[in-house]
Structures are given as C-alpha cells and as structure tokens.
Protein backbone atom coordinates (compact mmCIF):
# COMPACT_ATOMS: atom_id res chain seq x y z
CA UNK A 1 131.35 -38.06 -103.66
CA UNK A 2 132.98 -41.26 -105.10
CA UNK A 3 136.73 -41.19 -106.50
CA UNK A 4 138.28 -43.74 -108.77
CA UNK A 5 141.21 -43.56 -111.13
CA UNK A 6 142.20 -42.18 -114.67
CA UNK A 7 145.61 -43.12 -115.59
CA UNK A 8 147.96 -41.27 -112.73
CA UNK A 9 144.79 -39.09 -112.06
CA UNK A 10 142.61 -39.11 -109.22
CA UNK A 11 139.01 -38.18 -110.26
CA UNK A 12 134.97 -38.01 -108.83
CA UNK A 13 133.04 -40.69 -110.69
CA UNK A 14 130.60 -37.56 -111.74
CA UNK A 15 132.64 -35.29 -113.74
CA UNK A 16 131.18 -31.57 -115.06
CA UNK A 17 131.51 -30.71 -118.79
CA UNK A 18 132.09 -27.11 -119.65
CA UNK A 19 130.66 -26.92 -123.16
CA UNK A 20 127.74 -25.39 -120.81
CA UNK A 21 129.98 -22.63 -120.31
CA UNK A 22 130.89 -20.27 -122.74
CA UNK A 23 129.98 -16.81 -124.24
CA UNK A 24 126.39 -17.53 -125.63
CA UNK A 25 126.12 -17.39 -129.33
CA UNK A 26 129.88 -17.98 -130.37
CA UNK A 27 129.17 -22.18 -130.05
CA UNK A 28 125.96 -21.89 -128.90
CA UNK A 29 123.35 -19.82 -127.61
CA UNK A 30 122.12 -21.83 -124.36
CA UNK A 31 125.59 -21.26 -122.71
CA UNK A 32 126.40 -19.91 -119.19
CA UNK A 33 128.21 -16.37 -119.05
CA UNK A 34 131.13 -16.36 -116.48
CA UNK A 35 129.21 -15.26 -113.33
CA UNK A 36 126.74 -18.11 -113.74
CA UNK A 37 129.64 -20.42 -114.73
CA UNK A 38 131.66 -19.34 -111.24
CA UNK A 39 128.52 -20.66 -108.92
CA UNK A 40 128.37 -24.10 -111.24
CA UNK A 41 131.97 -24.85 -110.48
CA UNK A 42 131.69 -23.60 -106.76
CA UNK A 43 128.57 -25.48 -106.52
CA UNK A 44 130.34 -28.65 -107.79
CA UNK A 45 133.39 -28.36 -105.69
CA UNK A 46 131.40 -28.05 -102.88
CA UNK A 47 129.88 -31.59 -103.79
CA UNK A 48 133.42 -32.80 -103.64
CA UNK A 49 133.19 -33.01 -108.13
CA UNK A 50 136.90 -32.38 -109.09
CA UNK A 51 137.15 -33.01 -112.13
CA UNK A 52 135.70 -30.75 -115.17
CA UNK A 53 136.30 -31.57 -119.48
CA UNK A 54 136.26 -28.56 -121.80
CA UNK A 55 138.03 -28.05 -125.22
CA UNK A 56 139.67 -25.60 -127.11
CA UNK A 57 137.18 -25.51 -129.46
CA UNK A 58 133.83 -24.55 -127.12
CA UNK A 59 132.67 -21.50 -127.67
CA UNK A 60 136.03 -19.96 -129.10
CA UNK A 61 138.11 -20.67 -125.94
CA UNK A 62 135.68 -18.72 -123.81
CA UNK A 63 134.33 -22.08 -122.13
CA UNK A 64 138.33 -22.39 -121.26
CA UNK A 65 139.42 -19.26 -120.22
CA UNK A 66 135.30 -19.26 -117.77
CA UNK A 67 136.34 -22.32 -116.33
CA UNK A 68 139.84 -21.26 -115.82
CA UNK A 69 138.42 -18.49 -113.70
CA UNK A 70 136.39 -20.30 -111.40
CA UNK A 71 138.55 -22.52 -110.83
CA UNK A 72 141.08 -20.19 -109.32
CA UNK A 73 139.08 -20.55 -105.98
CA UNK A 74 141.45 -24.09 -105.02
CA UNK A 75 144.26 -24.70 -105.16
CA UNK A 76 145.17 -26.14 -108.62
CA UNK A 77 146.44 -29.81 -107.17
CA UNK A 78 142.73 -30.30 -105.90
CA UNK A 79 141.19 -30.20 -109.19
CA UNK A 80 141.81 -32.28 -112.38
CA UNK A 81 141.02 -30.51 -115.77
CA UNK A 82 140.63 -31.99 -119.26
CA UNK A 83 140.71 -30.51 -122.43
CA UNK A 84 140.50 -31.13 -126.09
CA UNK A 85 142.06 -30.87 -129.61
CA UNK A 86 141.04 -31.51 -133.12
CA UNK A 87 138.92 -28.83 -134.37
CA UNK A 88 141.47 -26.27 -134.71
CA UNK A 89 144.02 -25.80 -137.91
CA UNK A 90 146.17 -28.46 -138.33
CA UNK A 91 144.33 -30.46 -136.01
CA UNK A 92 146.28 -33.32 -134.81
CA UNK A 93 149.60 -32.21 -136.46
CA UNK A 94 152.72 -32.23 -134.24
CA UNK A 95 152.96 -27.92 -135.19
CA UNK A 96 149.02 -27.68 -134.14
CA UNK A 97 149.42 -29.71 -131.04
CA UNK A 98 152.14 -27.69 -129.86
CA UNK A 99 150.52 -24.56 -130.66
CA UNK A 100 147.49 -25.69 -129.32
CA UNK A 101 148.60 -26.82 -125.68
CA UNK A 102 149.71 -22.97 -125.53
CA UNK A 103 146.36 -21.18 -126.10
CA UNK A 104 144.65 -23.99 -123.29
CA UNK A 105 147.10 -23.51 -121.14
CA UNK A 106 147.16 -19.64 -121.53
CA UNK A 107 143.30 -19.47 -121.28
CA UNK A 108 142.84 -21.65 -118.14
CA UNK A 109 145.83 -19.87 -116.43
CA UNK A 110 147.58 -22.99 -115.77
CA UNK A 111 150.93 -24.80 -115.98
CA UNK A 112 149.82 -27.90 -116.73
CA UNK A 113 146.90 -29.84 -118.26
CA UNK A 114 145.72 -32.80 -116.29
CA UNK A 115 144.03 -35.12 -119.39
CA UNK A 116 144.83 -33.39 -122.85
CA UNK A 117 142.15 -35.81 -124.99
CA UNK A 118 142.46 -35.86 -129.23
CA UNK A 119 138.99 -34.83 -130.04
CA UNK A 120 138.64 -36.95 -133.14
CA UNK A 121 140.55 -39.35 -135.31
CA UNK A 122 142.55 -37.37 -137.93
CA UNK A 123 142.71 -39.46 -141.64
CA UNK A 124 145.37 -36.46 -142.72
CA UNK A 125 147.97 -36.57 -140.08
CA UNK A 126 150.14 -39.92 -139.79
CA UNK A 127 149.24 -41.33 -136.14
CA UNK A 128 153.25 -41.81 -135.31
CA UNK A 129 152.97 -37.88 -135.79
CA UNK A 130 150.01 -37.34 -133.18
CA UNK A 131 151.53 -39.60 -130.58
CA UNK A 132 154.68 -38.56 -130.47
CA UNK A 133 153.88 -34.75 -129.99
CA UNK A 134 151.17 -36.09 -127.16
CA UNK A 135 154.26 -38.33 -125.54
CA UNK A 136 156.13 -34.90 -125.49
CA UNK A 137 153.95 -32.82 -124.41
CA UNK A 138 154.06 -35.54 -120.86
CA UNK A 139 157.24 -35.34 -120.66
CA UNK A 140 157.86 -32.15 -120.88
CA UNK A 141 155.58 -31.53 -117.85
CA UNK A 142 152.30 -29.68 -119.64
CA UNK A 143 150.24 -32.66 -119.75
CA UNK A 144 149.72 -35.67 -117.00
CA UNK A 145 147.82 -38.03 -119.11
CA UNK A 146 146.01 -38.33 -122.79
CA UNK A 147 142.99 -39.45 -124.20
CA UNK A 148 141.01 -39.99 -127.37
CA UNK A 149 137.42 -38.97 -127.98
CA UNK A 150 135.01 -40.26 -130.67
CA UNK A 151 136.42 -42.67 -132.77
CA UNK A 152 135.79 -46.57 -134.59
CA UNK A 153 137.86 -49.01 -132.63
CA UNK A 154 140.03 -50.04 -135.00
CA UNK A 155 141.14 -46.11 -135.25
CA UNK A 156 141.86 -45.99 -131.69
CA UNK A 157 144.03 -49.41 -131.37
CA UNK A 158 146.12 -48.32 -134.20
CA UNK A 159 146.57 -45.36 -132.08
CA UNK A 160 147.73 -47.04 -128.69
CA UNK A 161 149.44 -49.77 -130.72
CA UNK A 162 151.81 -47.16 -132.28
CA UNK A 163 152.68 -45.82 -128.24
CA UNK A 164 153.25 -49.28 -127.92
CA UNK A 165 155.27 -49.85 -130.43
CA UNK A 166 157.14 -46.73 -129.71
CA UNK A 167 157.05 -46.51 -125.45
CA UNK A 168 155.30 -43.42 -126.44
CA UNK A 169 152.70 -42.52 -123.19
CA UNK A 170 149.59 -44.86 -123.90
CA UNK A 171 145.73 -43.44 -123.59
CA UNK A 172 144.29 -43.78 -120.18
CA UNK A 173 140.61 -42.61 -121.18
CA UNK A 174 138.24 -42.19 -123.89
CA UNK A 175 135.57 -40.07 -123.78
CA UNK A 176 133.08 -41.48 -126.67
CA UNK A 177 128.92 -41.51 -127.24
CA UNK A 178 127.27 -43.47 -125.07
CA UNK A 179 123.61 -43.63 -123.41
CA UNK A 180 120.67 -45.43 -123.31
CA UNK A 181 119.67 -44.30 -126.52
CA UNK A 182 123.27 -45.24 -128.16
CA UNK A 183 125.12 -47.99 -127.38
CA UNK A 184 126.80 -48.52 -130.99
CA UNK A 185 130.25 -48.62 -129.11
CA UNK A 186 129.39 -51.66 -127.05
CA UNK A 187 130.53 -53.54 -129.86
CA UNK A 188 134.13 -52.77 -130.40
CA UNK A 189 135.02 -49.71 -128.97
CA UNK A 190 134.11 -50.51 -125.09
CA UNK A 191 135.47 -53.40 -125.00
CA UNK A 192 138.96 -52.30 -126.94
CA UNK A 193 139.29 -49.60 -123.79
CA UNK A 194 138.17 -52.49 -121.12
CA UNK A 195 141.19 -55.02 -122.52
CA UNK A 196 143.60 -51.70 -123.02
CA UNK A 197 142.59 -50.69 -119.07
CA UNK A 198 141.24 -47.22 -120.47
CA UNK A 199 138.54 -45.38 -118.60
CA UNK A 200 135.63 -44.88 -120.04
CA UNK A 201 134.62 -41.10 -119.55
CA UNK A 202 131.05 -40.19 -122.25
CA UNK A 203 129.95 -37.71 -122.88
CA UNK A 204 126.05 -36.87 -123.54
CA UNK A 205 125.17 -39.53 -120.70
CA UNK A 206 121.48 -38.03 -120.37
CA UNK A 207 121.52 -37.74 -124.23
CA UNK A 208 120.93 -34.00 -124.51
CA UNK A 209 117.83 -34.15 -121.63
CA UNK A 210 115.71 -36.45 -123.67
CA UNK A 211 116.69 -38.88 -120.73
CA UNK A 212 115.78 -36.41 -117.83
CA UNK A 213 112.04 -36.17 -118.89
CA UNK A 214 109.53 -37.81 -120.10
CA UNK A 215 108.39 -36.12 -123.16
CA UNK A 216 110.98 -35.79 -125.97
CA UNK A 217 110.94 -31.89 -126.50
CA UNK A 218 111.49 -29.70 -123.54
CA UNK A 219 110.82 -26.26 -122.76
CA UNK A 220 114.57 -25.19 -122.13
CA UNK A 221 116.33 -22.92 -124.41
CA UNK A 222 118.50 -25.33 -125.22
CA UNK A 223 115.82 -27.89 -125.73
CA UNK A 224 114.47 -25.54 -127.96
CA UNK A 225 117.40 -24.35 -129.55
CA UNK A 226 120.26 -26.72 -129.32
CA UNK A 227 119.92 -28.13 -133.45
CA UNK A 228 122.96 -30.46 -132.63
CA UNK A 229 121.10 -32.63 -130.14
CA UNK A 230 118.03 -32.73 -132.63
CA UNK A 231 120.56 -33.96 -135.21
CA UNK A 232 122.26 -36.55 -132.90
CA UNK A 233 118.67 -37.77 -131.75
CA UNK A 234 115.52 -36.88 -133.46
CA UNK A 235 116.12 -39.08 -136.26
CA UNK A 236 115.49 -42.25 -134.16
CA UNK A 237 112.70 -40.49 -131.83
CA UNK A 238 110.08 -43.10 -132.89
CA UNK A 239 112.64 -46.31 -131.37
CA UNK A 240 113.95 -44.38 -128.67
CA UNK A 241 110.55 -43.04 -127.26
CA UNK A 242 110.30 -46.18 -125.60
CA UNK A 243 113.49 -46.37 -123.50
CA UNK A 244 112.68 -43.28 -122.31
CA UNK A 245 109.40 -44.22 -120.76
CA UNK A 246 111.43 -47.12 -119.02
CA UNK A 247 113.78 -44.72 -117.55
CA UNK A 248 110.68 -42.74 -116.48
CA UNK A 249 108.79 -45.73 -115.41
CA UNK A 250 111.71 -46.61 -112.96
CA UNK A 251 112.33 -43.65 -111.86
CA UNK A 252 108.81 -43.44 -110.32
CA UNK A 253 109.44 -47.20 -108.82
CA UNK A 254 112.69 -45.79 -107.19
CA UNK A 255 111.60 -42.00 -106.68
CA UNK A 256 113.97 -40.56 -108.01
CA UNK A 257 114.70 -38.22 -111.22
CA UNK A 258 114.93 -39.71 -114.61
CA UNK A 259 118.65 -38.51 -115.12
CA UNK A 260 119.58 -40.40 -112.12
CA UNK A 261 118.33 -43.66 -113.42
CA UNK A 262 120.32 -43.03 -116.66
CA UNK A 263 123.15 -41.98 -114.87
CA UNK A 264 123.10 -45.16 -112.33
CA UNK A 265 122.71 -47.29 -115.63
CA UNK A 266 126.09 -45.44 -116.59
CA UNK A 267 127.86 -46.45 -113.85
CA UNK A 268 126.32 -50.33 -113.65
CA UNK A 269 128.09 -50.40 -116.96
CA UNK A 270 131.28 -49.80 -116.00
CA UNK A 271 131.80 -46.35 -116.53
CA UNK A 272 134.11 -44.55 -114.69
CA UNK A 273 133.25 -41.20 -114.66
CA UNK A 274 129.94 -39.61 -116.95
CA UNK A 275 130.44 -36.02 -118.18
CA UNK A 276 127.08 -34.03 -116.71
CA UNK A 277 126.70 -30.98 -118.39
CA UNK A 278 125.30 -29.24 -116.14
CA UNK A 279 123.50 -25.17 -116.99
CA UNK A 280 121.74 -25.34 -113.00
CA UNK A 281 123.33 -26.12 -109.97
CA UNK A 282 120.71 -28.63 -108.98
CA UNK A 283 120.97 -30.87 -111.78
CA UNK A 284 124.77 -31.97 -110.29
CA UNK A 285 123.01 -32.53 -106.94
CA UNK A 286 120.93 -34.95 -108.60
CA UNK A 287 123.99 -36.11 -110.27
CA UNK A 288 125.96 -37.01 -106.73
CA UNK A 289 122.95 -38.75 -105.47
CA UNK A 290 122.44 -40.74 -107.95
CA UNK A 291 125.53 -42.68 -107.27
CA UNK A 292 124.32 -43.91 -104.05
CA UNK A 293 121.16 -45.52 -106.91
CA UNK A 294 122.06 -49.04 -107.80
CA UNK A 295 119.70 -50.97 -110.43
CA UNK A 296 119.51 -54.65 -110.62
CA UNK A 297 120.47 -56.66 -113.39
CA UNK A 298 116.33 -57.06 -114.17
CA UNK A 299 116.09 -53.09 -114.38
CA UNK A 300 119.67 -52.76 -116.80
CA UNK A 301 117.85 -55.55 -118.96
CA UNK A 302 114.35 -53.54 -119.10
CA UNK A 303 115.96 -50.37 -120.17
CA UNK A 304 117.93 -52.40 -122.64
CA UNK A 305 115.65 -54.25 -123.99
CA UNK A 306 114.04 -51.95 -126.66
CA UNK A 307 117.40 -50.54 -127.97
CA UNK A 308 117.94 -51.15 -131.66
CA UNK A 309 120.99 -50.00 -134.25
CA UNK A 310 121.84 -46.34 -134.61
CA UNK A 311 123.15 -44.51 -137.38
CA UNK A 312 126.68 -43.48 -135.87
CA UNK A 313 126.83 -40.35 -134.09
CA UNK A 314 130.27 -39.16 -133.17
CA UNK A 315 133.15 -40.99 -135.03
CA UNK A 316 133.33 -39.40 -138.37
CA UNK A 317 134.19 -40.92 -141.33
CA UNK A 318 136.41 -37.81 -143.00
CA UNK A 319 137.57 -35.29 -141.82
CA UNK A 320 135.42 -32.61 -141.69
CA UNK A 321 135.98 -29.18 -143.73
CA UNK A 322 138.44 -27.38 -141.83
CA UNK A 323 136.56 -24.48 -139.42
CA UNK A 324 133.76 -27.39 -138.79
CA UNK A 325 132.88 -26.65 -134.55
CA UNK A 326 129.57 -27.83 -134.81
CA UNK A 327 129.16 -31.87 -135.98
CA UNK A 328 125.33 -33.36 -136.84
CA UNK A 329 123.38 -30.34 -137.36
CA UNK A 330 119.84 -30.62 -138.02
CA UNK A 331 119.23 -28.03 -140.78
C-alpha cells in the first residue's frame, strides 16, 4: 500500500467507503450486514488500507455504528475515519453540528473523528455559522481535520475564504463526483482545491460498476437495484458507452481489470486517495494493485477523448426537502 497526506492525516491512496455497509433496506437494499462488513474491513487492513469514509446519514447510522465495530480490531491511532454531515435536521447549523458530532462519535465508539466532511453546501445556514462550529469542534479535540463534499466552486471558496478571513481551521479535502464518465469539476472545482492545497478524495471513482465491466447493466443486486446510480448515469448511457469500451479495451492491452484502469486514471490525475466501495473482498485487492498500473499520457488522452458535458450530478442547487437521504433517483 501507498500513503500520502490529508491535512495532519496520514492516509492509503485507496481509501474504503462504507455506504456498502449498512442494515439492507434502511438506505439501500444491496448493503453488507455487520458480519460481512467485519471481513471487508479486516480484509482491507490487512492490505495495509487505513483509511475508511462513512456518514451519518448511510443507512440510519447503521453503516457507522458496522464500521465502528470492525474497526475495534486496531488500535484506533492506526486507522483514520471520515464521516459526514448535511442530511440530518438542521443540517449545517452550529446546534445540528454539535448534535451531530455526538451521535458519530457515539456510534463508531470513538473519541475523536479523524476528517468530519460537510456533505453538501447549505443555502439556509450563513457559512460564518458552519465554519465556526467545524473550527470548534478541532479545537476542542473531536475532530482532526474538515472537509467539504459536493459542491460548485464558487460555494466552496466562499467557504475556505470565510476560515481565512476568520483563522478558522481551513478544508484539507473534498470529496466531490468524479470519473471517467464525469469530469464536470475539472473546470472550477479541481483546480480551486489544487491552488487551496486540498486533497482530492471522490467518490463513485468506478461510477457505480459501469466502469468495472463492459456492458452497462450488471447482474449484481445492486446493479439491478441501486435506482440512484441509474439516475446519476443512465441518462447519458448512449455518450458514455464509449469510454467504457476504452477502459475495457485497455484493460485487455494491460491485463488487468477494468476498475483498475479507471482507478490508475484516478490517480494519473492527481487524486489523492479514490473512495472504493467495496461489497467483496476481492474487489479492494484489485484496488491495491492497481496502484502499481501507470497509463501513459496517450492512454489518459484515449479514455478522454470521447467525454462530453454532463448534466451535474452531485452539487445541488437548493436545498433539498428536509428528510431527503437519497439524491438523483430514477423513478
């Protein structure tokens, strides 16, 4: 395994995201229970992975309190754990954050919270508001570093403008939308984050699978029943088709998976550490070897090359009604 930096933390360049873990049918019903979620995590640590995103919204807090558990099996220093908040009451109000830090705290049995990441932009709450309950929440000891998630560019420099402005802790990642088959954030969010020195961290790196085979439906339950992914990505099947032949046509030249070639395309870009949500134990071996994969800059351009404008997936434009988990489902 390969470490690099986030901020103060020290973190594998392949990081494991827990919405795959979760009591099935409270988020959504491809999720592992907590005895399938315990070999994951052992299975990752074992790879030398340490560090693992979840939220307080996945799967009502049982993705937390799963991960929590199988965690318990290092000691806590060796293992850096993210988590979210935004789609909770109040959302990014100084009361919610507060009360929010609690419940992931209480359900991952920890002290402290490595990367505590805003899940979205909040138009109700005044950013000064958000920041300053993030800056207290480091230095009262709960939280190491913060994040953002999702959001245009200009939302997020208003955001680390006003820790500026304020010597309020600054962001140190941002965990945003980004694959092969969208790259809307190349334009102003990417390089916002490079010039602020803020890890990049996406999530969806393999797009939901459609960039780990060849054909665009699968056979897995969550292929077949995740209606998020086929509202983040079915509606530009017919241009995106294409890229993933590429990725499939290289990864026969380099025999290797297809994830791996998307994932080696991740880190060619400058990404620091892709979230792999992983539901089998092989799919982060493929994940660790596919570091050692590097592409040249003919390859990036090929699998480039066909990519037209999305529709954007992931900042929001409103806030959504309050109780909203679930974001781009495809009725």
């Amino acid at each position: 395994m390969k470490y690099t930096n986030i901020g103060p933390l020290k973190v594998s360049q392949v990081c494991v995201g827990a919405m795959s873990f979760g009591q099935a049918g409270t988020m959504h019903d491809w999720t592992l229970d907590e005895t399938a979620t315990q070999k994951v995590v052992s299975h990752a640590l074992s790879l030398g992975i340490n560090f693992f995103d979840t939220a307080n919204s996945y799967s009502k807090g049982t993705s937390e309190e799963y991960l929590g558990k199988a965690l318990k099996q290092v000691p806590r220093d060796q293992v850096v754990i993210a988590s979210k908040v935004y789609f909770n009451e109040g959302r990014l109000s100084a009361k919610a954050i507060a009360r929010e830090i609690e419940g992931t705290l209480k359900r991952l049995d920890t002290d402290y919270l490595d990367l505590y990441i805003i899940h979205r932009f909040d138009y109700e709450t005044p950013i000064e508001e958000t920041m300053e309950a993030l800056d207290r929440l480091v230095k009262s000891g709960k939280v190491r570093a913060i994040g953002a998630s999702a959001m245009y560019g200009y939302q997020f420099m208003a955001m680390q403008q006003a820790a500026i402005d304020h010597n309020w802790t600054r962001f140190s990642a941002m965990e945003n939308h980004y694959n092969l088959l969208y790259r809307e954030d190349e334009r102003e969010l990417m390089p916002i984050c490079r010039r602020e020195d803020v890890a990049l961290m996406p999530y969806s790196p393999l797009a939901a699978g459609h960039l780990a085979r060849p054909t665009w439906d699968g056979t897995s339950l969550r292929a077949k029943t995740d209606r998020v992914a086929m509202g983040k990505y079915d509606g530009m099947k017919a241009a995106d088709e294409e890229i993933v032949r590429r990725v499939h046509e290289l990864s026969l030249k380099h025999q290797v998976k297809m994830s791996q070639i998307a994932l080696a395309w991740q880190w060619a870009k400058g990404i620091v550490s892709p979230i792999v949500g992983a539901t089998k134990a092989a799919y982060l071996d493929d994940a660790a070897h596919a570091l050692d994969l590097v592409l040249s800059d003919e390859e990036i351009a090929y699998l480039e090359e066909p990519y037209i404008p999305h529709p954007i997936i992931g900042a929001l434009s409103e806030n959504p009604p309050q109780g909203t988990v679930l974001l781009n489902v495809k009725k």
